[in-house]
N, C-alpha and C. Protein backbone atom coordinates (compact mmCIF):
# COMPACT_ATOMS: atom_id res chain seq x y z
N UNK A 1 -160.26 -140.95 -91.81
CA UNK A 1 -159.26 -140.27 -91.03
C UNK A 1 -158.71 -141.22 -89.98
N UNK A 2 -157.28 -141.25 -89.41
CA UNK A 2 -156.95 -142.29 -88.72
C UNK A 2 -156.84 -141.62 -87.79
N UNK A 3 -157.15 -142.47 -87.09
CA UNK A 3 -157.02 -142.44 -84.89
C UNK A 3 -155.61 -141.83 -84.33
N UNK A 4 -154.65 -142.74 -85.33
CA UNK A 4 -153.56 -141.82 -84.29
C UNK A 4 -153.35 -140.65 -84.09
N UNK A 5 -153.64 -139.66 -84.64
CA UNK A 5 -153.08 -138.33 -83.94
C UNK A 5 -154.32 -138.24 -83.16
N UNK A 6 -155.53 -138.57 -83.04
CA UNK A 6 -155.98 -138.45 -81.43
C UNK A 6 -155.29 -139.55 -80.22
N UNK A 7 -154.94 -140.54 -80.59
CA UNK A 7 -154.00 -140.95 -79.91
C UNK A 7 -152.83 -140.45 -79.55
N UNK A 8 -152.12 -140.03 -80.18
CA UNK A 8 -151.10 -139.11 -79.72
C UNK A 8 -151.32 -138.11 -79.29
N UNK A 9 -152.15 -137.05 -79.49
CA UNK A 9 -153.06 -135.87 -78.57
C UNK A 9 -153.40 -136.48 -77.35
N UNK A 10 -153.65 -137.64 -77.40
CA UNK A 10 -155.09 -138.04 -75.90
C UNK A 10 -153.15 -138.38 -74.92
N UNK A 11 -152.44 -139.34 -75.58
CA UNK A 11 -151.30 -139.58 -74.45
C UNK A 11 -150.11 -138.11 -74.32
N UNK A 12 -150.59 -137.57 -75.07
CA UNK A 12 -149.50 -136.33 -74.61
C UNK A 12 -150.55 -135.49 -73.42
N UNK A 13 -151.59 -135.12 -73.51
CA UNK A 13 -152.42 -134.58 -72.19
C UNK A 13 -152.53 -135.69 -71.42
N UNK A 14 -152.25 -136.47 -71.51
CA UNK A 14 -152.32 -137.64 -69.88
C UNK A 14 -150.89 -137.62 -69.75
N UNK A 15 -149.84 -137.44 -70.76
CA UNK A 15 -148.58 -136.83 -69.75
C UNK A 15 -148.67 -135.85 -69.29
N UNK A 16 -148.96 -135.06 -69.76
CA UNK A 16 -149.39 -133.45 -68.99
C UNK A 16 -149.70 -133.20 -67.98
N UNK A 17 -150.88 -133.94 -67.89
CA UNK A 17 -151.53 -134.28 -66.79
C UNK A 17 -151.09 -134.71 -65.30
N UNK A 18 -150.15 -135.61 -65.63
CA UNK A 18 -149.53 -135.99 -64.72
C UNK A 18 -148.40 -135.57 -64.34
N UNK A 19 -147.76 -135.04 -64.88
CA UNK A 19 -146.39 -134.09 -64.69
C UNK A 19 -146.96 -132.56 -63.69
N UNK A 20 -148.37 -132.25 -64.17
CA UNK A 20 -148.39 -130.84 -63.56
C UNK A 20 -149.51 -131.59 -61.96
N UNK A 21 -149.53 -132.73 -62.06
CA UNK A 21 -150.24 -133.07 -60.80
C UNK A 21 -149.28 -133.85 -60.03
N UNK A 22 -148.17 -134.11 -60.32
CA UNK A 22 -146.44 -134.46 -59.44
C UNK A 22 -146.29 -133.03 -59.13
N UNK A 23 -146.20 -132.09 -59.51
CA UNK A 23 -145.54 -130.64 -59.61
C UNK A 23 -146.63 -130.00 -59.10
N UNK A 24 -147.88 -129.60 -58.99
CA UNK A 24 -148.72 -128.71 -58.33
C UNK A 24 -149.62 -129.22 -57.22
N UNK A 25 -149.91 -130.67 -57.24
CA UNK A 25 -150.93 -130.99 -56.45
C UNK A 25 -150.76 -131.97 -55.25
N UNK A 26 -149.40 -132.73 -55.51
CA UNK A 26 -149.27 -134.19 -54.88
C UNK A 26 -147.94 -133.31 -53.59
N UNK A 27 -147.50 -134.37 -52.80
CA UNK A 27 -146.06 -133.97 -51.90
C UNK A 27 -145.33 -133.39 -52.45
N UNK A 28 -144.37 -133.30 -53.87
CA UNK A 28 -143.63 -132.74 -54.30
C UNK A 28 -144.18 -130.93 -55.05
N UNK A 29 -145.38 -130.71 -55.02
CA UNK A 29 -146.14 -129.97 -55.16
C UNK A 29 -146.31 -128.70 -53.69
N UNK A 30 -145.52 -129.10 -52.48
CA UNK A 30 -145.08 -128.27 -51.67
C UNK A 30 -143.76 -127.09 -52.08
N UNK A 31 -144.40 -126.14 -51.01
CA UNK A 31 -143.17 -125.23 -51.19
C UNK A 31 -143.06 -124.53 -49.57
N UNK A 32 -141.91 -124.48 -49.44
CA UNK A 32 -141.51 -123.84 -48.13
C UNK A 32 -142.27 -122.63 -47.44
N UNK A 33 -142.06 -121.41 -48.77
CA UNK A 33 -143.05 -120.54 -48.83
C UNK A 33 -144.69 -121.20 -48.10
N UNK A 34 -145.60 -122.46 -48.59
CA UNK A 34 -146.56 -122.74 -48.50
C UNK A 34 -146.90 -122.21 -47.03
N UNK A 35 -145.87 -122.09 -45.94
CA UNK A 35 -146.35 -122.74 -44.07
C UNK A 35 -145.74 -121.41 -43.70
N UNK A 36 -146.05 -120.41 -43.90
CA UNK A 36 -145.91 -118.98 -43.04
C UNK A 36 -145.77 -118.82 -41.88
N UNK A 37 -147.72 -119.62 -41.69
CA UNK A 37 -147.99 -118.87 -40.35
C UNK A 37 -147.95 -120.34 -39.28
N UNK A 38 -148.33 -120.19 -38.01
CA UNK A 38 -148.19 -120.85 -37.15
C UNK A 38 -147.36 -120.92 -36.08
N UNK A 39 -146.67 -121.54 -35.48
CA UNK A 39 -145.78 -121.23 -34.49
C UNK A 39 -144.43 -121.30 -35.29
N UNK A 40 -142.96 -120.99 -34.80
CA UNK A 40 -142.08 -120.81 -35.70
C UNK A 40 -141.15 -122.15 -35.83
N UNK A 41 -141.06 -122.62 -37.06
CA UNK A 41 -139.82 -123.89 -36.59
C UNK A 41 -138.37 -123.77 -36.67
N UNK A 42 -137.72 -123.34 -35.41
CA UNK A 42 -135.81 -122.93 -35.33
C UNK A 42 -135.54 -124.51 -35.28
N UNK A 43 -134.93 -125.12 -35.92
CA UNK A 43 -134.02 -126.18 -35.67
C UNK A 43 -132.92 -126.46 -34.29
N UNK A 44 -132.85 -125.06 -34.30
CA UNK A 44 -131.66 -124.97 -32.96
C UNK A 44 -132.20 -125.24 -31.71
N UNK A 45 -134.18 -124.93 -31.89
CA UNK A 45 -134.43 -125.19 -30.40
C UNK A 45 -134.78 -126.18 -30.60
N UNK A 46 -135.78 -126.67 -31.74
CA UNK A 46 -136.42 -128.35 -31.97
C UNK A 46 -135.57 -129.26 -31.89
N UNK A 47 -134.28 -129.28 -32.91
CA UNK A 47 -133.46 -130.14 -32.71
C UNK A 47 -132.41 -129.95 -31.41
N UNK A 48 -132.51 -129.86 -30.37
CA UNK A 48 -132.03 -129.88 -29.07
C UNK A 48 -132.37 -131.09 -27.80
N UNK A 49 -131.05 -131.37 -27.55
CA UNK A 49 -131.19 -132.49 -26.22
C UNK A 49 -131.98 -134.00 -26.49
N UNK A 50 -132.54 -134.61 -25.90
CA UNK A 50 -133.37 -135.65 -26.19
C UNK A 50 -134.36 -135.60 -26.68
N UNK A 51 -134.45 -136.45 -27.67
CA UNK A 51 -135.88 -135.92 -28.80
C UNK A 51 -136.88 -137.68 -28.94
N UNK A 52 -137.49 -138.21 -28.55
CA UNK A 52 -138.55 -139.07 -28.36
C UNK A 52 -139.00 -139.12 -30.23
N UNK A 53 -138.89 -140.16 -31.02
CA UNK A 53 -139.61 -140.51 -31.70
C UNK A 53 -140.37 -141.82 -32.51
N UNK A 54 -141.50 -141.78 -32.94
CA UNK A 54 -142.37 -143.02 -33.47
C UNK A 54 -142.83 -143.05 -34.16
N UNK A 55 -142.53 -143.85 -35.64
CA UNK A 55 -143.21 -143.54 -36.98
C UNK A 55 -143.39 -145.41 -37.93
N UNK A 56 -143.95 -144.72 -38.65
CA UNK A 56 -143.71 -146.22 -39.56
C UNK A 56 -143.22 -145.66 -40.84
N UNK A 57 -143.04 -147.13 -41.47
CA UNK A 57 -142.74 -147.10 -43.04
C UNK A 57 -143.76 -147.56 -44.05
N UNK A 58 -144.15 -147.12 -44.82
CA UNK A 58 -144.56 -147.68 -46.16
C UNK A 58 -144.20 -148.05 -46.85
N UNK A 59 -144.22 -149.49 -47.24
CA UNK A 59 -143.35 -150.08 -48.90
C UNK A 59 -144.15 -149.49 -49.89
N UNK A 60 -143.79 -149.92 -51.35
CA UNK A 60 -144.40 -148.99 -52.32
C UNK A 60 -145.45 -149.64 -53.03
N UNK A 61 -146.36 -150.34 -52.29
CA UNK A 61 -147.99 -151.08 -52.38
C UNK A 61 -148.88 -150.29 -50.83
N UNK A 62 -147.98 -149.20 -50.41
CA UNK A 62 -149.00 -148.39 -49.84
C UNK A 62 -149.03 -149.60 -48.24
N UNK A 63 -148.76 -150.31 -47.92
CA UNK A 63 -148.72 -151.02 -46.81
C UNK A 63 -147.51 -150.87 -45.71
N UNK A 64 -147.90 -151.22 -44.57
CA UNK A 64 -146.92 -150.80 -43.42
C UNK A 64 -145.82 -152.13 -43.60
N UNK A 65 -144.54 -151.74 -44.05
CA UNK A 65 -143.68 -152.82 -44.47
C UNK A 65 -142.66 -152.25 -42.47
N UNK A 66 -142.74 -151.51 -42.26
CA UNK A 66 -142.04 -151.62 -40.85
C UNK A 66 -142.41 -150.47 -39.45
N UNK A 67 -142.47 -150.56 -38.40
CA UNK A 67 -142.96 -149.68 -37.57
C UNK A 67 -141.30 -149.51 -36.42
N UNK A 68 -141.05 -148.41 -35.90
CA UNK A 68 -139.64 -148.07 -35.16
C UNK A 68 -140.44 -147.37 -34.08
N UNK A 69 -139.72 -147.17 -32.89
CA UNK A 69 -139.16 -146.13 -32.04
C UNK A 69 -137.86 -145.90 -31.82
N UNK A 70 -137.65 -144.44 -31.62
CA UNK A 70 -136.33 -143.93 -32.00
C UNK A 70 -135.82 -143.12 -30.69
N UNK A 71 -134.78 -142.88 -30.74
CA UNK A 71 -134.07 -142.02 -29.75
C UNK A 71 -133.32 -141.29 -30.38
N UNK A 72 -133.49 -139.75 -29.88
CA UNK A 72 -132.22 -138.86 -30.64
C UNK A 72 -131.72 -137.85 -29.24
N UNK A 73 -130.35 -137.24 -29.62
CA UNK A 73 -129.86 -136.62 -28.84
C UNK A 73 -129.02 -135.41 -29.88
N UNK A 74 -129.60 -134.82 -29.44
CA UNK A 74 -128.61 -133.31 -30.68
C UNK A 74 -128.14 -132.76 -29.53
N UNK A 75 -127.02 -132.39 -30.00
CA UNK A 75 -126.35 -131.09 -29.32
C UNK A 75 -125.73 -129.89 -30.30
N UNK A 76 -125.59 -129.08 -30.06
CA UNK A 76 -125.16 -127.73 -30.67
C UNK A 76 -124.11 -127.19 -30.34
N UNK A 77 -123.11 -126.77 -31.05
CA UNK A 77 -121.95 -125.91 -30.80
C UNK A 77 -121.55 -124.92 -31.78
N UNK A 78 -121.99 -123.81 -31.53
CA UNK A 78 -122.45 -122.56 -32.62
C UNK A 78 -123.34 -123.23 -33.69
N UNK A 79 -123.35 -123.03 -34.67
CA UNK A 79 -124.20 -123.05 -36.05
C UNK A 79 -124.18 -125.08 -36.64
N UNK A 80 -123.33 -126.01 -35.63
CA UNK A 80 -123.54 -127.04 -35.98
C UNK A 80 -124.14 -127.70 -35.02
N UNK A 81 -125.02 -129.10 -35.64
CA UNK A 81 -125.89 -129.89 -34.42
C UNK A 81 -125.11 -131.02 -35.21
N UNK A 82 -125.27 -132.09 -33.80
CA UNK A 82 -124.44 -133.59 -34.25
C UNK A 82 -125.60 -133.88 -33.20
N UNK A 83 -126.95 -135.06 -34.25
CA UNK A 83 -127.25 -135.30 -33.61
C UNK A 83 -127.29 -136.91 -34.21
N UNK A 84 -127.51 -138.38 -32.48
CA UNK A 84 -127.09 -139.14 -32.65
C UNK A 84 -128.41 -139.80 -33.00
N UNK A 85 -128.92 -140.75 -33.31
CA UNK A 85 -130.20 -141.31 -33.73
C UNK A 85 -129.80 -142.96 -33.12
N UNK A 86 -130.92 -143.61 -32.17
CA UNK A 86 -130.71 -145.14 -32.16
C UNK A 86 -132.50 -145.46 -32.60
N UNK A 87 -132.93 -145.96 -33.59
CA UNK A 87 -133.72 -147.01 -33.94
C UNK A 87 -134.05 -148.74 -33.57
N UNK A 88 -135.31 -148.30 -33.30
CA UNK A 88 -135.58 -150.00 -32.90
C UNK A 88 -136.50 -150.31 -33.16
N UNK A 89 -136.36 -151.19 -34.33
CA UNK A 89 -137.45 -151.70 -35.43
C UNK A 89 -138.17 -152.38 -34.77
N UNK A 90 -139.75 -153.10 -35.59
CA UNK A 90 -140.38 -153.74 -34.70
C UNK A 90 -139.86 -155.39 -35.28
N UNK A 91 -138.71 -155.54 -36.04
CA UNK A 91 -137.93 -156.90 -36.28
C UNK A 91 -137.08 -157.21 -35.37
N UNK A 92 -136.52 -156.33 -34.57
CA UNK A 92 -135.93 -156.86 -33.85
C UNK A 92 -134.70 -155.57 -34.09
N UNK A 93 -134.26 -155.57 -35.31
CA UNK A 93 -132.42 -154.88 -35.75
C UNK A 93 -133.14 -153.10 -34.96
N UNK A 94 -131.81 -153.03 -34.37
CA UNK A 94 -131.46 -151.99 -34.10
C UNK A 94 -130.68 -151.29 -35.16
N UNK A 95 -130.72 -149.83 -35.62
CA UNK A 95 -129.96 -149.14 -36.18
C UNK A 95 -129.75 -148.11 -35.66
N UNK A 96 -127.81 -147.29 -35.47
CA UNK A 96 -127.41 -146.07 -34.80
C UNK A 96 -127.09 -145.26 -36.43
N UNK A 97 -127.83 -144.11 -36.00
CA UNK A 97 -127.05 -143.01 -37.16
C UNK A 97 -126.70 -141.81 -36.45
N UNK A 98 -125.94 -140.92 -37.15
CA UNK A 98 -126.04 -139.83 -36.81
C UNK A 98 -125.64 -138.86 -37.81
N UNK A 99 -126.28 -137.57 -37.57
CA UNK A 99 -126.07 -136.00 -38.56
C UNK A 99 -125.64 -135.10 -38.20
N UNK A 100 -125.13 -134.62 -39.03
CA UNK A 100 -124.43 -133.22 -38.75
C UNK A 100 -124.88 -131.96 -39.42
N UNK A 101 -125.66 -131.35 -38.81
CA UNK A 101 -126.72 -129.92 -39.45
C UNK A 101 -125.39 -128.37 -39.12
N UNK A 102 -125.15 -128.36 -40.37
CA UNK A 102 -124.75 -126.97 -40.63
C UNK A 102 -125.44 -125.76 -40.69
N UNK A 103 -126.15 -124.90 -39.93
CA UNK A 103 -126.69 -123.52 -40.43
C UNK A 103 -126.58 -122.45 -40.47
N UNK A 104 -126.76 -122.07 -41.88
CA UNK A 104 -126.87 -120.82 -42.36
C UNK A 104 -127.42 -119.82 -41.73
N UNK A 105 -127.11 -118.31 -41.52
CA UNK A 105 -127.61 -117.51 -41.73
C UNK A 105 -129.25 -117.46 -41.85
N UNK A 106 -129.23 -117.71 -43.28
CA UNK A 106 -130.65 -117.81 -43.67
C UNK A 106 -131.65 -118.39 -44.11
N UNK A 107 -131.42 -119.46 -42.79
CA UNK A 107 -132.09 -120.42 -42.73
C UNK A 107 -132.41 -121.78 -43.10
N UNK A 108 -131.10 -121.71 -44.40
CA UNK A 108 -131.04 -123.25 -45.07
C UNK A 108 -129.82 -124.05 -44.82
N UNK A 109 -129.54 -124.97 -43.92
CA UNK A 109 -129.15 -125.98 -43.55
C UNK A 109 -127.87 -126.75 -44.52
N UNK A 110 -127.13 -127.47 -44.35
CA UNK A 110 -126.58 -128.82 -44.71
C UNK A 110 -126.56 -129.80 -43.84
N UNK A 111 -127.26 -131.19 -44.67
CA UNK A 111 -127.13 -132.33 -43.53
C UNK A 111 -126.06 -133.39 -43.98
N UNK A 112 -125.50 -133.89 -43.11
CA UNK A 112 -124.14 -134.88 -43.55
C UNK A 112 -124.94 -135.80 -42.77
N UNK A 113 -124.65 -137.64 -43.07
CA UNK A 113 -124.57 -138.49 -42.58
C UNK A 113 -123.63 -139.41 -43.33
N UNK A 114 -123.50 -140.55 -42.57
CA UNK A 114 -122.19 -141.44 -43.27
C UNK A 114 -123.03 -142.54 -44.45
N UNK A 115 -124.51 -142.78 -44.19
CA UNK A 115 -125.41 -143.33 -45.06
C UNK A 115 -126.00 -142.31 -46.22
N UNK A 116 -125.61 -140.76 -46.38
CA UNK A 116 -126.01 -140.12 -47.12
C UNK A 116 -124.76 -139.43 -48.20
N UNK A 117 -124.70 -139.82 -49.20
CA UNK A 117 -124.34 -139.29 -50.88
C UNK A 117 -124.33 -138.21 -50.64
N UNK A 118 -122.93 -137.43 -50.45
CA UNK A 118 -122.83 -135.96 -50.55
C UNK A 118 -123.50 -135.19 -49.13
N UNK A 119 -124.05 -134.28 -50.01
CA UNK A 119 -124.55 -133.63 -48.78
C UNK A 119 -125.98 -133.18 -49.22
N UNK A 120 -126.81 -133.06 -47.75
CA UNK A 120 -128.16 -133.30 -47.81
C UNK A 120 -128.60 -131.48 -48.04
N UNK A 121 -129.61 -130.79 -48.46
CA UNK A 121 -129.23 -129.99 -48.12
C UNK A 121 -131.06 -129.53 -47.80
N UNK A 122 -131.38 -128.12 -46.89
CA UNK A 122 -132.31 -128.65 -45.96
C UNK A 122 -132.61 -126.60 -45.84
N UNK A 123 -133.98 -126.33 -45.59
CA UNK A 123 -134.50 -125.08 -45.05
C UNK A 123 -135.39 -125.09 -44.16
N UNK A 124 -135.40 -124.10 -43.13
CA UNK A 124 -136.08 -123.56 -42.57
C UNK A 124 -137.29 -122.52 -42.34
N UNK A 125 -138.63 -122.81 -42.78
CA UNK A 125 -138.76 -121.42 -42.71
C UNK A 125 -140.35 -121.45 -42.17
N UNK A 126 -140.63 -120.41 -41.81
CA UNK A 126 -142.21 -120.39 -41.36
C UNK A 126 -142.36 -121.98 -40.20
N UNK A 127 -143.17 -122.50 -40.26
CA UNK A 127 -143.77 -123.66 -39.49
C UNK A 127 -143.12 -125.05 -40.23
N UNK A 128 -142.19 -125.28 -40.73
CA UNK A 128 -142.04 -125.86 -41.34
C UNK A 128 -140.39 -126.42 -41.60
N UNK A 129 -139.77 -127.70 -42.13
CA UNK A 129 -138.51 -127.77 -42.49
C UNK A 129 -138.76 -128.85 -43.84
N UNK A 130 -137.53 -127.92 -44.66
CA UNK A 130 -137.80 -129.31 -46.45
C UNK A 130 -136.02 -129.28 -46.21
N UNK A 131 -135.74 -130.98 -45.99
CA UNK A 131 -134.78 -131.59 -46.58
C UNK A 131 -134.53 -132.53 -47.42
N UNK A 132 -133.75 -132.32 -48.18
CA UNK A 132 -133.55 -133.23 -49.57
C UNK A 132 -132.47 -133.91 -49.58
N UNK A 133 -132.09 -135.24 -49.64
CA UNK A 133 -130.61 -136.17 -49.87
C UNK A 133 -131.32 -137.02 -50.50
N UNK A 134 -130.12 -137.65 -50.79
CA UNK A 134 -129.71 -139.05 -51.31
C UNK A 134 -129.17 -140.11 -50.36
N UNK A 135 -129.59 -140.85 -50.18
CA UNK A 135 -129.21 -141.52 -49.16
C UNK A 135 -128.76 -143.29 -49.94
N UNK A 136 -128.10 -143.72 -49.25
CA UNK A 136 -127.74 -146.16 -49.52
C UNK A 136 -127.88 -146.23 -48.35
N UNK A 137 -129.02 -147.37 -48.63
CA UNK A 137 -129.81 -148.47 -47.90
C UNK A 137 -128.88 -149.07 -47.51
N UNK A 138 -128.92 -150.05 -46.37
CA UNK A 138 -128.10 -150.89 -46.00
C UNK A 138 -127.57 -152.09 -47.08
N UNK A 139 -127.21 -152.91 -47.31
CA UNK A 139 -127.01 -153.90 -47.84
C UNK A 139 -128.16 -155.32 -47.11
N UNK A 140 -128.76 -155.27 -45.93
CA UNK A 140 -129.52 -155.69 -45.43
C UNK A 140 -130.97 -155.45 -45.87
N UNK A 141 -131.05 -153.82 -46.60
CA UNK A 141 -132.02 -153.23 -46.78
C UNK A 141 -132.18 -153.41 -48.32
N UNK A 142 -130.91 -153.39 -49.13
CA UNK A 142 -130.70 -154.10 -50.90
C UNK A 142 -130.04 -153.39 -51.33
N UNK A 143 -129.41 -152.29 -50.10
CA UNK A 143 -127.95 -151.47 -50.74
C UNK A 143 -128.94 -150.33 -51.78
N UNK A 144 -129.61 -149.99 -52.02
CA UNK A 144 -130.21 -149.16 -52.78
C UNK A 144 -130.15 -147.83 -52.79
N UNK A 145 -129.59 -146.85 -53.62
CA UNK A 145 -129.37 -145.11 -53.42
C UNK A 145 -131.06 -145.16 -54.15
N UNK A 146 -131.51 -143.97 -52.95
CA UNK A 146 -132.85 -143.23 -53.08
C UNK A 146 -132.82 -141.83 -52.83
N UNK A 147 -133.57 -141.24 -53.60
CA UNK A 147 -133.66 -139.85 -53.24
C UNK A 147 -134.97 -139.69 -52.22
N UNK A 148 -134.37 -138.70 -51.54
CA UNK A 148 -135.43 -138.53 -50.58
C UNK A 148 -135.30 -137.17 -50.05
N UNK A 149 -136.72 -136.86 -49.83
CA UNK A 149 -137.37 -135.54 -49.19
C UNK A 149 -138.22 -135.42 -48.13
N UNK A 150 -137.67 -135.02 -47.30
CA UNK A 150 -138.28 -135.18 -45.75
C UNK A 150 -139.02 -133.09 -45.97
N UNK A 151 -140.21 -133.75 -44.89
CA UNK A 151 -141.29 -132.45 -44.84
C UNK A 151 -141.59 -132.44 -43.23
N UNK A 152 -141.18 -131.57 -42.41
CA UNK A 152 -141.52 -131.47 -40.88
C UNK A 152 -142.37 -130.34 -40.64
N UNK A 153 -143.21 -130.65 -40.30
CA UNK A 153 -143.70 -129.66 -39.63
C UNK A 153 -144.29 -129.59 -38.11
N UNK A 154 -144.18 -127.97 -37.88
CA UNK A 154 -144.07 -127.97 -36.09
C UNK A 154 -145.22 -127.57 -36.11
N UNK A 155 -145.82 -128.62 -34.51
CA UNK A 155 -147.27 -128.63 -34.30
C UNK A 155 -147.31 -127.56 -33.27
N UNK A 156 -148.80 -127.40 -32.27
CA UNK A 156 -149.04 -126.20 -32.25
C UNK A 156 -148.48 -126.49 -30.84
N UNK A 157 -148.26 -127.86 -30.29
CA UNK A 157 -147.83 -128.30 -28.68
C UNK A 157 -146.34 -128.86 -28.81
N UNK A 158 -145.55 -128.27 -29.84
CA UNK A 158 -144.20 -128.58 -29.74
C UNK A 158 -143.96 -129.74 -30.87
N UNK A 159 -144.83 -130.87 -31.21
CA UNK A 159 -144.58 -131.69 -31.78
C UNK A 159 -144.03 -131.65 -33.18
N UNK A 160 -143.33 -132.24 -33.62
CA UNK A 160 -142.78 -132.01 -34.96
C UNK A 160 -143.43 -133.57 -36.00
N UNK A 161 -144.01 -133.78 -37.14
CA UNK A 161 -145.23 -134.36 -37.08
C UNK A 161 -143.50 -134.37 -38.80
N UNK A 162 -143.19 -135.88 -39.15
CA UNK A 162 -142.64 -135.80 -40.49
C UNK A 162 -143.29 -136.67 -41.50
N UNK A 163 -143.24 -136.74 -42.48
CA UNK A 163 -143.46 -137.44 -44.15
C UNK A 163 -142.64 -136.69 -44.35
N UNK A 164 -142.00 -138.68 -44.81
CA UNK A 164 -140.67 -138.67 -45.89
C UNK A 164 -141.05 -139.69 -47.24
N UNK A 165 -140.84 -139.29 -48.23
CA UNK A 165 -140.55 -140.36 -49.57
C UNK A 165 -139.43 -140.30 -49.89
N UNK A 166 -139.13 -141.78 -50.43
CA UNK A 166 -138.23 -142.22 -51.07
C UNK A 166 -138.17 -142.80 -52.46
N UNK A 167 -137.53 -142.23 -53.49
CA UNK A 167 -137.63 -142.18 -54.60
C UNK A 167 -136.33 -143.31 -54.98
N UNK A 168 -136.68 -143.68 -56.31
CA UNK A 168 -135.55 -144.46 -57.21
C UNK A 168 -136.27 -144.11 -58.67
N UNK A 169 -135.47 -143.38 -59.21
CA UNK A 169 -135.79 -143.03 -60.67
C UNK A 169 -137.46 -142.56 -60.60
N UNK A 170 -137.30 -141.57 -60.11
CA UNK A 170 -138.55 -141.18 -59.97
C UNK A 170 -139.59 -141.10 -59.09
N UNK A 171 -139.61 -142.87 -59.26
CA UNK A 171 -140.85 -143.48 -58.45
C UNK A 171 -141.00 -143.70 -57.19
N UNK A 172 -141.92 -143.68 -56.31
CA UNK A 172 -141.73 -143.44 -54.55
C UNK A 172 -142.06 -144.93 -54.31
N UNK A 173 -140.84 -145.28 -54.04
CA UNK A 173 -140.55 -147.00 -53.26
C UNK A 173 -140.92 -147.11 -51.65
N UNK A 174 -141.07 -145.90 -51.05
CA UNK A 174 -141.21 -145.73 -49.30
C UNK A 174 -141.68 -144.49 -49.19
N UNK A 175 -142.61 -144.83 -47.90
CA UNK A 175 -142.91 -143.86 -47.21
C UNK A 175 -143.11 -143.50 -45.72
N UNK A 176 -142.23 -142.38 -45.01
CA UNK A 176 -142.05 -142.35 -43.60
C UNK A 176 -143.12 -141.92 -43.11
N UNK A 177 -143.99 -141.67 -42.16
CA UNK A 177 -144.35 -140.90 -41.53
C UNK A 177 -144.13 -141.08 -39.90
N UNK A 178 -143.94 -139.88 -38.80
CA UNK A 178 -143.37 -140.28 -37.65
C UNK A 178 -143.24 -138.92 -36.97
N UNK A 179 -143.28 -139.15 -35.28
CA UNK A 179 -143.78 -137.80 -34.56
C UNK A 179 -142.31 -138.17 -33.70
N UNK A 180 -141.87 -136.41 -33.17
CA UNK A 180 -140.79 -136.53 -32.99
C UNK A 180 -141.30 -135.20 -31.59
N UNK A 181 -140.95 -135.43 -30.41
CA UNK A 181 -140.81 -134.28 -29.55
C UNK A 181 -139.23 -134.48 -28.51
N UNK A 182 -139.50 -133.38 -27.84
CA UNK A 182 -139.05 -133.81 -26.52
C UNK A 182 -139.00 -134.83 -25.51
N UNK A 183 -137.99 -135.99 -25.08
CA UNK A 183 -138.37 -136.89 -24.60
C UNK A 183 -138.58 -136.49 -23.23
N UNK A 184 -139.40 -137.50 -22.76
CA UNK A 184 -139.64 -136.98 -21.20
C UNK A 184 -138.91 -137.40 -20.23
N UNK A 185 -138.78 -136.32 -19.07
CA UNK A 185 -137.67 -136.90 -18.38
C UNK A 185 -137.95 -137.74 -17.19
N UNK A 186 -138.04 -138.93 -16.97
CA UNK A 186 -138.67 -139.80 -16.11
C UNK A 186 -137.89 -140.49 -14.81
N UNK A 187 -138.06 -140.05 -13.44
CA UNK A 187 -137.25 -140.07 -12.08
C UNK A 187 -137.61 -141.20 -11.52
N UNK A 188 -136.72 -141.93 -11.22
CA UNK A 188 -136.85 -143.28 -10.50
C UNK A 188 -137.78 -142.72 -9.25
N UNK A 189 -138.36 -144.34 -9.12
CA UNK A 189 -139.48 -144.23 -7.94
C UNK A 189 -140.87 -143.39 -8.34
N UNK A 190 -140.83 -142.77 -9.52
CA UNK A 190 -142.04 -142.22 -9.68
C UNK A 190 -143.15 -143.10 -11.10
């Protein structure tokens, strides 16, 4: 009797395998639904005024390929936030972005930026925020469109705690992680 059809049995359950452990068990294996309980995450109050943040990057050998602190400033005018983002790598380059959060009613978002393909599109719900775009890398960075899915969640002292991946055909080339609050407001002479 020949081997291959257990060969072909044995690699079709190790695709299996791995398709329902991308899909049930790993980051993409989240669901909005998952974060009920806890304190509540409104975008309208989190993303407000000066926002303090510090995260790194992961290249896709799992190593810290870059570390930032960031500055953001949102403001709100009815149901839209424009907020501005300045980055400052630990290379030296500074980068300014900024977004524009549309919201819904019920709770799910659109994000625009001028580095993001279309439009991003983003929910709210329970303790938690899932946004999804497409975003091009700089040309500094190799010009590269990635898909990407950002996961926030609000801590129990205000903090908003993110992991982000970045995908190309699939595969996760980067990874964010990075804490984002209220910046503090600090008075000369003190």
């Amino acid at each position: 009797m020949s081997f291959l059809p257990y060969v072909l049995i044995g690699m079709a359950l190790a695709f299996i395998a791995v398709i329902m452990k991308s899909r049930y068990v790993s980051f993409w294996g989240q669901s909005i639904s998952d974060y009920p309980e806890g304190p509540q995450f409104d975008i309208r109050e989190r993303f407000n005024g000066a926002i303090q943040c510090e995260g790194v990057i992961y290249g896709p050998t799992g190593r810290v390929s870059s570390r930032f602190v960031a500055e953001f400033d949102a403001v709100w005018k009815g149901n839209v936030c424009v907020m501005k983002e300045i980055f400052h790598y630990d290379s030296g380059n500074v980068q300014n972005r900024e977004w524009k959060f549309t919201l819904g009613n019920d709770g799910k978002f659109n994000a625009e930026a001028p580095d993001v393909i279309g439009t991003g599109l983003g929910e709210q719900k329970g303790s938690a925020v899932l946004l999804n775009y497409r975003i091009k890398l700089t040309e500094e960075a190799g010009g590269h469109e990635l898909d990407v899915t950002d996961w926030m969640y609000l801590m129990q002292n205000g903090s908003i705690m993110n992991r982000s991946q970045f995908r190309k055909f699939g595969f996760k080339v980067a990874e964010l992680v990075a804490t984002m609050r209220p910046k503090e407001i600090s008075y000369a002479g003190e």
